[in-house]
N, C-alpha and C. Protein backbone atom coordinates (compact mmCIF):
# COMPACT_ATOMS: atom_id res chain seq x y z
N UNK A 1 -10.61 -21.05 30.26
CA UNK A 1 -10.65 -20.66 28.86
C UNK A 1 -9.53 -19.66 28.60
N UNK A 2 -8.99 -19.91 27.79
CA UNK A 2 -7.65 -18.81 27.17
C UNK A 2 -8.81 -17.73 26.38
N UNK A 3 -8.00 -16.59 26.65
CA UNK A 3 -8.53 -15.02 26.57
C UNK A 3 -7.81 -14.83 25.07
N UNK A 4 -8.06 -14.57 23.73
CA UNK A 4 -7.99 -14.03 22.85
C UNK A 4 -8.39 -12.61 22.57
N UNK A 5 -7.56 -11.77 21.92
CA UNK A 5 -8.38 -10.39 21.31
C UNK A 5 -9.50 -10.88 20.38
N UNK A 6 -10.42 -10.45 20.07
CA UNK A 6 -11.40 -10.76 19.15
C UNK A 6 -11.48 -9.69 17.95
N UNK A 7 -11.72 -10.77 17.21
CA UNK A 7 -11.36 -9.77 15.11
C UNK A 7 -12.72 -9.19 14.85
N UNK A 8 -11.78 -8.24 14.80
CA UNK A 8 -12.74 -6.77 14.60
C UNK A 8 -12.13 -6.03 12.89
N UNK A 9 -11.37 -6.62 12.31
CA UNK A 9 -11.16 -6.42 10.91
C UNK A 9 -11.27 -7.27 9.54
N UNK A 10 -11.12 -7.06 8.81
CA UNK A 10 -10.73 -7.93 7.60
C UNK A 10 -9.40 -8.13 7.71
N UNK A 11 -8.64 -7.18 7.69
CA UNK A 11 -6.96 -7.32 7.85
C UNK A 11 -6.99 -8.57 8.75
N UNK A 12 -7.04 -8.52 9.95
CA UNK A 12 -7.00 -9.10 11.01
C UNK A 12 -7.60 -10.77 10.20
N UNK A 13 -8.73 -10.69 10.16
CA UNK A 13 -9.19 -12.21 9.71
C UNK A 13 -8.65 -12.63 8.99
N UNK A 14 -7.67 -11.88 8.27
CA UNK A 14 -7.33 -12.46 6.72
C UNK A 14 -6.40 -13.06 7.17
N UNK A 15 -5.54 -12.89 8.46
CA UNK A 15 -4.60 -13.65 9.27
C UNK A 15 -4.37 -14.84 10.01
N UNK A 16 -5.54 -15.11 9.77
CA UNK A 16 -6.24 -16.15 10.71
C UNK A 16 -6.10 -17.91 9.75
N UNK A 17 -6.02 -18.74 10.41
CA UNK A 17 -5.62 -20.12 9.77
C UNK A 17 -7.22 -20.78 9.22
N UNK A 18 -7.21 -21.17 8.52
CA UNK A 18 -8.48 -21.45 7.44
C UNK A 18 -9.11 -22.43 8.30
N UNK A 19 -8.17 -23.68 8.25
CA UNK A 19 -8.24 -24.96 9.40
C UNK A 19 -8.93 -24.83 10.44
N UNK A 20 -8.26 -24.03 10.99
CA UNK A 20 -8.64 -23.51 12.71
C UNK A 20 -9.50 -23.28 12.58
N UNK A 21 -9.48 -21.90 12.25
CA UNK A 21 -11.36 -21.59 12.45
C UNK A 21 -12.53 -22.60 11.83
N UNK A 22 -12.16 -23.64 10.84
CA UNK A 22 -13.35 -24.60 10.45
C UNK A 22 -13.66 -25.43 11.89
N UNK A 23 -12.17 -25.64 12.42
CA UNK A 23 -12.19 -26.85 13.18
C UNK A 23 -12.96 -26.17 14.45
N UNK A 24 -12.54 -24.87 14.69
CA UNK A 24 -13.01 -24.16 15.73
C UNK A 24 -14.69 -24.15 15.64
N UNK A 25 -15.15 -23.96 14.39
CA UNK A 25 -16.12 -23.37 14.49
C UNK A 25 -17.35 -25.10 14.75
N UNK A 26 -16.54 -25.72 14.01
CA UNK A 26 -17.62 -26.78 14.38
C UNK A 26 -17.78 -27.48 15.80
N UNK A 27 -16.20 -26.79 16.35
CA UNK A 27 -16.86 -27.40 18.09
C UNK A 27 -17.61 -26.66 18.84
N UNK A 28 -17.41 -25.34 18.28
CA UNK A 28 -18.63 -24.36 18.79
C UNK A 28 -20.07 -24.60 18.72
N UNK A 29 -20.31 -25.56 17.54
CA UNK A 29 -21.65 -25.22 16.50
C UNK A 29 -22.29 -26.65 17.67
N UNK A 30 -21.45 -27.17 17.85
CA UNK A 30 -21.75 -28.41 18.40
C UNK A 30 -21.57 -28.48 20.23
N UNK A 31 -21.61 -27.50 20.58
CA UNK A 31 -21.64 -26.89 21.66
C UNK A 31 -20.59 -27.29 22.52
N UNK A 32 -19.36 -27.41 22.66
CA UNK A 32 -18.77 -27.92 23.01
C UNK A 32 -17.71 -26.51 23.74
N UNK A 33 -17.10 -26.88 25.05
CA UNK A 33 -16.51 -26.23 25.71
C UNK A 33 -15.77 -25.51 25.46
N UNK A 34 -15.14 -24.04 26.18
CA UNK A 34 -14.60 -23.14 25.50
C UNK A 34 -13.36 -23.84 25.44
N UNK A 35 -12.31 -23.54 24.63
CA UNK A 35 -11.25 -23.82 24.11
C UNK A 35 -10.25 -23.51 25.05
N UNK A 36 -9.43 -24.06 25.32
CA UNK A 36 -8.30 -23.61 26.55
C UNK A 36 -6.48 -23.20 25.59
N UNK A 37 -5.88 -22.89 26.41
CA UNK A 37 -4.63 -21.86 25.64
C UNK A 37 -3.78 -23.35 25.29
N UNK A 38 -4.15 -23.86 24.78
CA UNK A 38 -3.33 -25.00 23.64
C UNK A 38 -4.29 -24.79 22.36
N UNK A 39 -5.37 -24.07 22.11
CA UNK A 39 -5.76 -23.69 21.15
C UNK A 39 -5.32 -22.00 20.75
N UNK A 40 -5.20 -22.22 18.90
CA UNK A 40 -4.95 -20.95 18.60
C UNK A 40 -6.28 -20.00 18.54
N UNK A 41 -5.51 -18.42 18.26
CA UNK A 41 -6.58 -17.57 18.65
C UNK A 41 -7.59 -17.90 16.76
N UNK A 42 -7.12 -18.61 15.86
CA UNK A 42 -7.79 -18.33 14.75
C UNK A 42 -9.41 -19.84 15.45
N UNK A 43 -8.55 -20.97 15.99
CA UNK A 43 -9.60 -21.77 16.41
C UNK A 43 -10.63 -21.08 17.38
N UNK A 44 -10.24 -20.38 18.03
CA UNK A 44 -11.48 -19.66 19.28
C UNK A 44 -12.22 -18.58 18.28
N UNK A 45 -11.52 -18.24 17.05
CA UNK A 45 -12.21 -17.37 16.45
C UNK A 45 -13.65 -18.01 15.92
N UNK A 46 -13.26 -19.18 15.19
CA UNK A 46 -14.21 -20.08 14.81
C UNK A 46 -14.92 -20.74 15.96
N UNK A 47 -14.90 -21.09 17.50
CA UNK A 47 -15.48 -21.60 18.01
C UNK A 47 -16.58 -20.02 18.30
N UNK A 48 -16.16 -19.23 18.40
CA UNK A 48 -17.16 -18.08 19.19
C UNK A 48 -18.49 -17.80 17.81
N UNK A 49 -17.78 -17.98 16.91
CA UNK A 49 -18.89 -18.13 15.65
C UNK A 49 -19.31 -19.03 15.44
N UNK A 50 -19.04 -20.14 15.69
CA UNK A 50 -20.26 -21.51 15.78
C UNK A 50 -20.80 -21.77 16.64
N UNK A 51 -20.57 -21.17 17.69
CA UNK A 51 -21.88 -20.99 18.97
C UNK A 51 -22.38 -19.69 18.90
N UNK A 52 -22.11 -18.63 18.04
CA UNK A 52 -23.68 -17.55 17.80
C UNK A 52 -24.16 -18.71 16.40
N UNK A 53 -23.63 -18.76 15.52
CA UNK A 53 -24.77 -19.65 14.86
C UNK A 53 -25.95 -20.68 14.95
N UNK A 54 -25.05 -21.22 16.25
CA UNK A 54 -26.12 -22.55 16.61
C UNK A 54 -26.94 -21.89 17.45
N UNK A 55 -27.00 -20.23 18.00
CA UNK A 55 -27.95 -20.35 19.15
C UNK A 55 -27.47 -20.47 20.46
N UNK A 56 -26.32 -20.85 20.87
CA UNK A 56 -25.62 -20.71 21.97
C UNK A 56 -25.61 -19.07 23.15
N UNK A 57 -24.60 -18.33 21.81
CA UNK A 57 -24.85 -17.11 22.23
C UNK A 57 -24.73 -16.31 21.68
N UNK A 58 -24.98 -14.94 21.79
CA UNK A 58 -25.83 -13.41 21.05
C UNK A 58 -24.46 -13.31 20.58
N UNK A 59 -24.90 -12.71 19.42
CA UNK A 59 -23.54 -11.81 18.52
C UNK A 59 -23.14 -10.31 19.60
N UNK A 60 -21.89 -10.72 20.05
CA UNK A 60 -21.19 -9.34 20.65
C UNK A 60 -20.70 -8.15 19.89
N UNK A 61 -20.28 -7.36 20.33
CA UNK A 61 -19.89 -5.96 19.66
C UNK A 61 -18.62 -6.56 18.36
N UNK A 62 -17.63 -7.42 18.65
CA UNK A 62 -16.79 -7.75 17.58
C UNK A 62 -17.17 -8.56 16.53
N UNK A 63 -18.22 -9.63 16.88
CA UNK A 63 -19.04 -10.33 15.85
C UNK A 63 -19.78 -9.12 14.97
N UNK A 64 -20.40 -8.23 15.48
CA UNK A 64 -20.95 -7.45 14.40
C UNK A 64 -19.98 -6.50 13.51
N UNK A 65 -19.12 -5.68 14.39
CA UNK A 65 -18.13 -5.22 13.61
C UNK A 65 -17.55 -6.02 12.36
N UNK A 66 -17.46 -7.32 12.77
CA UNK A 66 -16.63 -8.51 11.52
C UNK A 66 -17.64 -8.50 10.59
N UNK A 67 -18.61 -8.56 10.92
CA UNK A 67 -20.09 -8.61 10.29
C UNK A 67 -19.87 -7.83 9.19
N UNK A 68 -20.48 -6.50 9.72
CA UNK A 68 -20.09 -5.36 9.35
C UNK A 68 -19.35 -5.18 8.29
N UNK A 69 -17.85 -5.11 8.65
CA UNK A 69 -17.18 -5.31 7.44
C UNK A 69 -17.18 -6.52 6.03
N UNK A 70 -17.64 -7.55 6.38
CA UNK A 70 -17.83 -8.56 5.64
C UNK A 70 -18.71 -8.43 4.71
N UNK A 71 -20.17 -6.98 5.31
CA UNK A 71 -21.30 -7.25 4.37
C UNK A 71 -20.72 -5.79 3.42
N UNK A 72 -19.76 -5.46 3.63
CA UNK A 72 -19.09 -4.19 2.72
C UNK A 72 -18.72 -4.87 1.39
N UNK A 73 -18.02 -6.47 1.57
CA UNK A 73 -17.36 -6.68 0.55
C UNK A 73 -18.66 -7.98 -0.58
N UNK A 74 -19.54 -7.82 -0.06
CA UNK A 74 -21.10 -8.43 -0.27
C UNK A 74 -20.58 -10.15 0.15
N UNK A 75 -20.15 -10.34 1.48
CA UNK A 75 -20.05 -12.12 1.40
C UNK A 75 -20.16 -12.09 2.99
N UNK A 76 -19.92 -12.98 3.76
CA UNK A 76 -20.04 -13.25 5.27
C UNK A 76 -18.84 -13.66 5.89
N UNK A 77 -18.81 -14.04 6.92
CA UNK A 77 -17.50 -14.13 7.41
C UNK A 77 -17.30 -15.65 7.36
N UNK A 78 -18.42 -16.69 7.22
CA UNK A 78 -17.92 -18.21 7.14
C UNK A 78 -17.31 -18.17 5.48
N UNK A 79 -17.60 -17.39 4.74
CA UNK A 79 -17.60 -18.03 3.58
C UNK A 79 -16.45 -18.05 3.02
N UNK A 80 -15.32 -17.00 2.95
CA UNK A 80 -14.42 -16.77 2.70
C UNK A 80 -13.48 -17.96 3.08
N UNK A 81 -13.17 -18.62 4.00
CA UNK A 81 -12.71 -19.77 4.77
C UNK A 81 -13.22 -21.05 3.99
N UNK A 82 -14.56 -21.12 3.62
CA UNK A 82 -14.97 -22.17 3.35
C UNK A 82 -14.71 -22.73 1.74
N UNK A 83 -15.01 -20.98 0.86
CA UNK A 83 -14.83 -21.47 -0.17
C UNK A 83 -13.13 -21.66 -0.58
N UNK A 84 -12.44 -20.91 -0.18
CA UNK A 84 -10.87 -21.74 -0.01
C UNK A 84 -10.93 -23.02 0.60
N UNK A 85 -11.45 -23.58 1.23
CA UNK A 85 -11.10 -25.06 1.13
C UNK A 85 -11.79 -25.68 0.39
N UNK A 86 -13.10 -25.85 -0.12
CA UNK A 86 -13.88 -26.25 -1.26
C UNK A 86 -13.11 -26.01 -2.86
N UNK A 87 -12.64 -25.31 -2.68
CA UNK A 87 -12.04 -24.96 -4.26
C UNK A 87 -10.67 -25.98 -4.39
N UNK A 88 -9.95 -26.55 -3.36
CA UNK A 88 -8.69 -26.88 -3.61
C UNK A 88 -9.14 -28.32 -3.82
């Protein structure tokens, strides 16, 4: 598995590819193997959040931090991603 820093900001997420993390997150959700370094760090972002969603595994210290900041601006961290692609 390729080693990513993990997003611990808004800044930081806001950097992140919309794509990726959808695409990421649904191979996560669907339990599927960690991602190896031909994936970007925005796809592992989304895979590590679709396997705490499905139950895979516990929200770590940077999932809550993202958390965290996300419930400052009153929305979550899938949504922002999602409703930019729904709107276009």
């Amino acid at each position: 598995m390729a080693e990513f820093i993990p997003v611990l900001t808004l800044a930081d997420f806001r950097q992140l590819d919309d794509g990726e993390i959808l695409a990421g997150y649904f191979d996560g959700f669907h339990g599927s193997s960690p991602p190896g370094s031909d994936r970007s760090r925005s796809f592992w972002h989304g895979w590590r959040n679709g396997r705490i969603d499905a139950g895979y595994d516990e929200p770590d210290f940077a999932h809550r931090m993202l958390e965290r900041a996300f419930g400052q601006t009153g929305t979550t961290t899938a949504v922002p991603a999602i409703q930019r692609l729904s709107v276009n």
